[in-house]
Protein backbone atom coordinates (compact mmCIF):
# COMPACT_ATOMS: atom_id res chain seq x y z
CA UNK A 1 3.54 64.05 74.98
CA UNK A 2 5.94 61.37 74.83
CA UNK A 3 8.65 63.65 74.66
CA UNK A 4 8.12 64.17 77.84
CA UNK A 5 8.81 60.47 78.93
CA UNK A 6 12.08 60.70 76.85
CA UNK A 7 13.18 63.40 78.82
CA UNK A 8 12.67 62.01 82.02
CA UNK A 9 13.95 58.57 80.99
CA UNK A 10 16.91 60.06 80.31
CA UNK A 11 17.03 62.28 83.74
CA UNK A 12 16.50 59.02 85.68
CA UNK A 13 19.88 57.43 83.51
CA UNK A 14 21.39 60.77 84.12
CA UNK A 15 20.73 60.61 88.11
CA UNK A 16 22.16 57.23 88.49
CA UNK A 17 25.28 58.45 86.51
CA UNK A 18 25.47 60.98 89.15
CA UNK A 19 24.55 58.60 92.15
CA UNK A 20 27.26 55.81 91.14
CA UNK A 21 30.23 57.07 89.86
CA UNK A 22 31.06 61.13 90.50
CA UNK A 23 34.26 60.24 88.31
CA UNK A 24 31.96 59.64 85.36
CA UNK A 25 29.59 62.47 85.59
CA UNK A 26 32.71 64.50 86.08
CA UNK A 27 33.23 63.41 82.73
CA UNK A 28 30.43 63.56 80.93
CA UNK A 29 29.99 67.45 82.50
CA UNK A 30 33.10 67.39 80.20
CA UNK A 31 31.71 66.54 76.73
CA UNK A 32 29.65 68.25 74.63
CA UNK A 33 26.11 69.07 75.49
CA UNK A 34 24.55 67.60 72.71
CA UNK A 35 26.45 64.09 73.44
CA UNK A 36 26.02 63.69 77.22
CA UNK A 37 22.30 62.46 77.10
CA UNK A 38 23.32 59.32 75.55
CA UNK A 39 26.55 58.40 77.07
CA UNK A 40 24.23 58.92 80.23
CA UNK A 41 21.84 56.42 78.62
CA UNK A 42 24.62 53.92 77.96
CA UNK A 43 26.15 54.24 81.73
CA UNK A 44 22.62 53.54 83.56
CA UNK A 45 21.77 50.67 81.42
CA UNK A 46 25.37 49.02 82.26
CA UNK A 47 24.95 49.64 86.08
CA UNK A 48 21.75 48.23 86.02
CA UNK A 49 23.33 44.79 84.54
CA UNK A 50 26.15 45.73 87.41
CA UNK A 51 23.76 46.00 89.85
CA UNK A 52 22.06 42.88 89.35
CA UNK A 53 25.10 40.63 89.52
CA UNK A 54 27.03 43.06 92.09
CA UNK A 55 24.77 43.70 94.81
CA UNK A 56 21.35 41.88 94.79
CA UNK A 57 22.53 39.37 96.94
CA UNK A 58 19.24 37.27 98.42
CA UNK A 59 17.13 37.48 95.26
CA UNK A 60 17.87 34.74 92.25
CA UNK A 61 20.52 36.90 90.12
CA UNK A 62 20.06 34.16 87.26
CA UNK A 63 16.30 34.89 86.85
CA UNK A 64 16.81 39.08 86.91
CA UNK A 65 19.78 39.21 84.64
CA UNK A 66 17.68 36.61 82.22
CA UNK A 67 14.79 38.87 82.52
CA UNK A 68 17.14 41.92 81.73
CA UNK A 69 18.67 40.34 78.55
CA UNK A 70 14.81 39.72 77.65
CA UNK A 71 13.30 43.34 78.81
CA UNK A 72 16.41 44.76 76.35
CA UNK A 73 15.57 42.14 73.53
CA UNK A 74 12.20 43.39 73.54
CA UNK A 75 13.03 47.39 74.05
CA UNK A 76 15.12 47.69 70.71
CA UNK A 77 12.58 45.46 68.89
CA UNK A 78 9.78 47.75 70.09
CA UNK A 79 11.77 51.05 70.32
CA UNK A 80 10.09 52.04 73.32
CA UNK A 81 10.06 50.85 77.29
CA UNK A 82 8.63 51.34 80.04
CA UNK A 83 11.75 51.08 82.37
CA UNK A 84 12.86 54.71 81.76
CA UNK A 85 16.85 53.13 81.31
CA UNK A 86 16.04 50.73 79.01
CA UNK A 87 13.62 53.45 77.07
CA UNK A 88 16.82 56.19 77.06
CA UNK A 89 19.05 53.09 76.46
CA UNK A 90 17.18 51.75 73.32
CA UNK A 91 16.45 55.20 71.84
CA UNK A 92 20.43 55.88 71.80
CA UNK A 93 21.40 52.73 70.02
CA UNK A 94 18.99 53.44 67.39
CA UNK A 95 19.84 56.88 67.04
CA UNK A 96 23.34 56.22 66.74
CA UNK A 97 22.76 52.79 65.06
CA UNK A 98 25.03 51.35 67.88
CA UNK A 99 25.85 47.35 66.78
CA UNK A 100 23.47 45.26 68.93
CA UNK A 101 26.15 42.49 68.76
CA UNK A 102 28.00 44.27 71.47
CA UNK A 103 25.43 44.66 73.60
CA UNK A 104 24.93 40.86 73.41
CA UNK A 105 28.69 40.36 74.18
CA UNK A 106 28.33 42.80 77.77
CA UNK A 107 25.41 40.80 78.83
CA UNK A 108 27.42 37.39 78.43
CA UNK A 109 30.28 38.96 80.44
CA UNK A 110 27.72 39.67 83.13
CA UNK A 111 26.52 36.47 82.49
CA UNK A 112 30.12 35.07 83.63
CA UNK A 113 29.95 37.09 86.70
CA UNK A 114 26.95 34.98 88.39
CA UNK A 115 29.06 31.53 87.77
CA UNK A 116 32.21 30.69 89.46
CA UNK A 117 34.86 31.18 86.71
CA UNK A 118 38.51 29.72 86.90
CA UNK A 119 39.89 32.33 84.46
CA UNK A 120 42.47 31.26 82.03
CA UNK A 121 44.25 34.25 79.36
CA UNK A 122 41.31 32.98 76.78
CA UNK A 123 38.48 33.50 79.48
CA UNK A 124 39.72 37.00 81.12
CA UNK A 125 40.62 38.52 77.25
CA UNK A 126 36.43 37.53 76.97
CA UNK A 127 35.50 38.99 79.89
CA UNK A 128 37.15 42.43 79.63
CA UNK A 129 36.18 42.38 76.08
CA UNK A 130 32.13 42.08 77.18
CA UNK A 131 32.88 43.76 80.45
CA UNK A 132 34.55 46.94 79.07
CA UNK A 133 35.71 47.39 75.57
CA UNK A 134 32.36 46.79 74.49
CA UNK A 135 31.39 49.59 76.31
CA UNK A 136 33.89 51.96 75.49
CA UNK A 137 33.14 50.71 71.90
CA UNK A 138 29.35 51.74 72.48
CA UNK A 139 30.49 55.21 73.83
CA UNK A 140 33.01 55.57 71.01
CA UNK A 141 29.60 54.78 67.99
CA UNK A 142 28.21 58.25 70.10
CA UNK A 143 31.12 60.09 69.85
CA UNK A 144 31.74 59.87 66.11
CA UNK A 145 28.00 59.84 65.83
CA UNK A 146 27.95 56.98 63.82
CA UNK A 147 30.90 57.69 61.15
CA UNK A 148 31.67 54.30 60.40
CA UNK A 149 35.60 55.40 59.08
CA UNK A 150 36.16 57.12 62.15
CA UNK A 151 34.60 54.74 64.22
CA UNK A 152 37.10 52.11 62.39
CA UNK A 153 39.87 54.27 63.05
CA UNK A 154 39.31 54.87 66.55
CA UNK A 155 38.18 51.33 67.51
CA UNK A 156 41.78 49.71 68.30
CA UNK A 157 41.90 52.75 70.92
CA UNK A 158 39.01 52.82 72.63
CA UNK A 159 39.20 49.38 72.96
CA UNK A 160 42.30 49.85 74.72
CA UNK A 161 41.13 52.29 77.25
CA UNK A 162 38.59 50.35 78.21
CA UNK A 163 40.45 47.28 79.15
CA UNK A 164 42.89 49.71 81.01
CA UNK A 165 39.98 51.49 83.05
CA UNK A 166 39.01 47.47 83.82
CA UNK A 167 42.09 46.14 84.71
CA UNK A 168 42.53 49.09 87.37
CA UNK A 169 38.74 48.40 88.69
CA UNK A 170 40.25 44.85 89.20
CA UNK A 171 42.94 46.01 91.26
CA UNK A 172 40.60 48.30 93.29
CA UNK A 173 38.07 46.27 93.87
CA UNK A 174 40.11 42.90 94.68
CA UNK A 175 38.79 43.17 97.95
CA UNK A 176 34.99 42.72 97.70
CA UNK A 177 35.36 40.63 94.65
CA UNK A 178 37.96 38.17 96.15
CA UNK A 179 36.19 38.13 100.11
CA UNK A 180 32.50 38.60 99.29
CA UNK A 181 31.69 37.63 95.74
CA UNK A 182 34.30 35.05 95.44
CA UNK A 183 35.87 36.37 92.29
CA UNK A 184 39.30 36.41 90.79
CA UNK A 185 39.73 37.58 87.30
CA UNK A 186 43.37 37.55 86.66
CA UNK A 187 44.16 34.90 84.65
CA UNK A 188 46.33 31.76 86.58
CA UNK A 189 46.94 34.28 89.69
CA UNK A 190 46.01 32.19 92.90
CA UNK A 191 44.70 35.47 95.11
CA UNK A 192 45.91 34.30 98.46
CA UNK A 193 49.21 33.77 96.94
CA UNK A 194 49.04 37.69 95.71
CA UNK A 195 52.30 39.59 96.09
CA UNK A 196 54.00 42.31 94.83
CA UNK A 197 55.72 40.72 92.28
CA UNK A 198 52.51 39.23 90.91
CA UNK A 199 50.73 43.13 91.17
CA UNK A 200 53.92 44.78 89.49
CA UNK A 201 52.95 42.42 86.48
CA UNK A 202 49.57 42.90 85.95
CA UNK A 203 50.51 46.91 86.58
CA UNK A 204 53.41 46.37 83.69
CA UNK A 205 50.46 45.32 80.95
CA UNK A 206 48.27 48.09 82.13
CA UNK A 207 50.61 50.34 81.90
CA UNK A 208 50.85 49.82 78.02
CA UNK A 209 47.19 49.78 77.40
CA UNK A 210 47.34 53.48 78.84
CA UNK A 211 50.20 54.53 76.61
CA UNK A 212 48.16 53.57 73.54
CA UNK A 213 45.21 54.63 74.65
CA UNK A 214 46.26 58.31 75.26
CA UNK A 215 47.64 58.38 72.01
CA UNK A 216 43.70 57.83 70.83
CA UNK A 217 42.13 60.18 73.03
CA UNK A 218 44.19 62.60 70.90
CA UNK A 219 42.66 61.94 67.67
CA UNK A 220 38.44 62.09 69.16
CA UNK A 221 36.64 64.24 67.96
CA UNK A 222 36.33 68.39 69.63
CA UNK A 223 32.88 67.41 71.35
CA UNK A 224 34.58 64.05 73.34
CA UNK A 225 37.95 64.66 73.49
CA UNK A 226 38.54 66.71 76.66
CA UNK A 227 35.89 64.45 78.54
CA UNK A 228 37.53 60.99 77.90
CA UNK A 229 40.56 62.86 78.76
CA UNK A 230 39.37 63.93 82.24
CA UNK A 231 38.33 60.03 82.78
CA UNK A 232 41.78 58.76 81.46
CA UNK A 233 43.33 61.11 84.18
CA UNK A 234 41.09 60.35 86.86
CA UNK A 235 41.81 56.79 86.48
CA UNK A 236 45.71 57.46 85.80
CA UNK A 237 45.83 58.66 89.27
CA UNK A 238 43.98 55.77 90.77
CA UNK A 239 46.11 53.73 89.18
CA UNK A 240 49.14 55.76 90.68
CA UNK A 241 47.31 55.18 93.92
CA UNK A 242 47.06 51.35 93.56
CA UNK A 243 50.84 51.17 92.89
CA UNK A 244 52.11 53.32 95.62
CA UNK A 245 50.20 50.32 97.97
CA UNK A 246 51.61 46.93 98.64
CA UNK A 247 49.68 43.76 97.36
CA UNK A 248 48.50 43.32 100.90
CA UNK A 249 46.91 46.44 101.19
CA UNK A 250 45.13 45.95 98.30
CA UNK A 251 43.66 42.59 98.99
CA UNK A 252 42.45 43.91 102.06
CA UNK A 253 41.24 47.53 101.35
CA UNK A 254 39.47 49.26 98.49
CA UNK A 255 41.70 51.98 96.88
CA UNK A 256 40.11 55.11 96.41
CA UNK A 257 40.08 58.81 95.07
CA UNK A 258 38.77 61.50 97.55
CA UNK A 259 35.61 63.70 95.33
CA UNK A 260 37.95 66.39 96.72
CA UNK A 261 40.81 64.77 94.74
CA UNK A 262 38.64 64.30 91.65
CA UNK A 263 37.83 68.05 91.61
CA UNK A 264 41.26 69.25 91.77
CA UNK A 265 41.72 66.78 88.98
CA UNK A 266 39.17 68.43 86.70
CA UNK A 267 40.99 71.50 87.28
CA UNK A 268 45.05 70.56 86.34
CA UNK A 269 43.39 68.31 83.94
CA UNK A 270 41.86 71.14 82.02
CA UNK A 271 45.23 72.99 82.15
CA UNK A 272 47.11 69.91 80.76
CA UNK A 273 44.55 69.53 78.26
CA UNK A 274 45.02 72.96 76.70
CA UNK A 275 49.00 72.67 76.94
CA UNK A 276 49.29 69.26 75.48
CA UNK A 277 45.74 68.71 73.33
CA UNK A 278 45.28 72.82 71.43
């Protein structure tokens, strides 16, 4: 019988997947069946550590995200939960024997998002490793399923990506962070002094991390490749978006991608991806 609470701990990661971010679950549609359950599993248990320092403004932050780091402590000493995310969560790690130390490292970057943080290069190279690379780290143990050469091999990229898929949330979300959470992440950059000097910078370095990136999504494996490609695209034209608008703009709008836009993507992707990838 508990199979059936597996299953629907994982439908309940899988729904808020779909209920956050259509990019992602536009992605993970892309991967292979028998991988998408626990990249699902690793996406709802990092927007629930989002969520917490994000949005639940009028409730003590401090106190939930404590409790978090303690409800996840106790989940993969148990191996079982009875929060459905942390239950799909903790049954992926130890399926795919994913390195708890990372996990550790995400929850101190959230950690860092409930204090006020004058970031210096030392500080923000911490937080985007905790934030994101982490992550994309966790995603990467799933998609060599635990082949520690591969994993080796591939690390240096994924790590990449995920700094590049952060850097360009930065820039989207400069807005809300800056006006209503009272955040600035790039290093030494006083925000009301933002220009487009400044933002032609910060686009320079994420630029690179791109360039080597793509050149890693090449070498994943048949069952990932083609969905961490349709990601890298979707955010490649967000990031085209964000530099087509003036530093202004950008500290007072959020930058976004129609779903219409993101569907079209999916398609030329696809047709990219066989030209450039088979």
């Amino acid at each position: 019988m508990k199979k059936l609470f597996d299953e629907l701990s994982y439908r309940v990661s899988k729904e808020t997947t779909k209920q956050y971010s259509t990019s992602f679950s536009l992605g993970i549609l892309a991967l292979s069946p028998k991988i998408r359950n626990p990249i699902y599993a690793v996406y709802g248990y990092v927007r629930l550590a989002d969520e917490i320092v994000d949005s639940f403004h009028g409730y003590d932050k401090e106190k939930l995200l404590t409790k978090f780091r303690e409800e996840t402590a106790r989940a993969l000493d148990d191996g079982i939960s009875l929060n459905p995310i942390l239950q799909s969560f903790q049954d992926t790690v130890h399926r795919f024997d994913i390195d708890q130390k990372l996990i550790g490292q995400f929850l101190d970057s959230m950690q860092m998002d409930l204090q006020k943080v004058d970031y210096n290069s030392d500080l923000y190279k911490q937080y985007i490793l905790g934030s994101a690379e982490v992550v994309g780290l966790m995603c990467l143990q799933i998609f060599v399923e635990g082949n520690v050469s591969e994993f080796e091999r591939l690390k240096p990229f994924a790590m990449k990506l995920g700094s590049a898929f952060q850097k360009v949330n930065f820039l989207r979300d400069m807005k809300d962070d800056y006006q209503i959470l009272g955040r600035s992440y790039f290093p030494d950059v006083d925000i009301s002094l933002f220009d487009n000097k400044i933002k032609a910078d910060i686009e320079k370095d994420i630029e690179k991390e791109f360039s080597e990136a793509l050149s890693g999504i090449k070498k994943l494996p048949n069952s990932s490749r083609f969905g961490v490609y349709l990601a890298y695209r979707y955010y490649i034209s967000l990031f085209r978006k964000i530099k087509r608008t003036s530093a202004h703009k950008i500290i007072n709008k959020r930058i976004r991608i129609s779903n219409s836009r993101k569907i079209s993507l999916m398609m030329s992707s696809y047709l990219q991806y066989k030209t450039s990838f088979l």
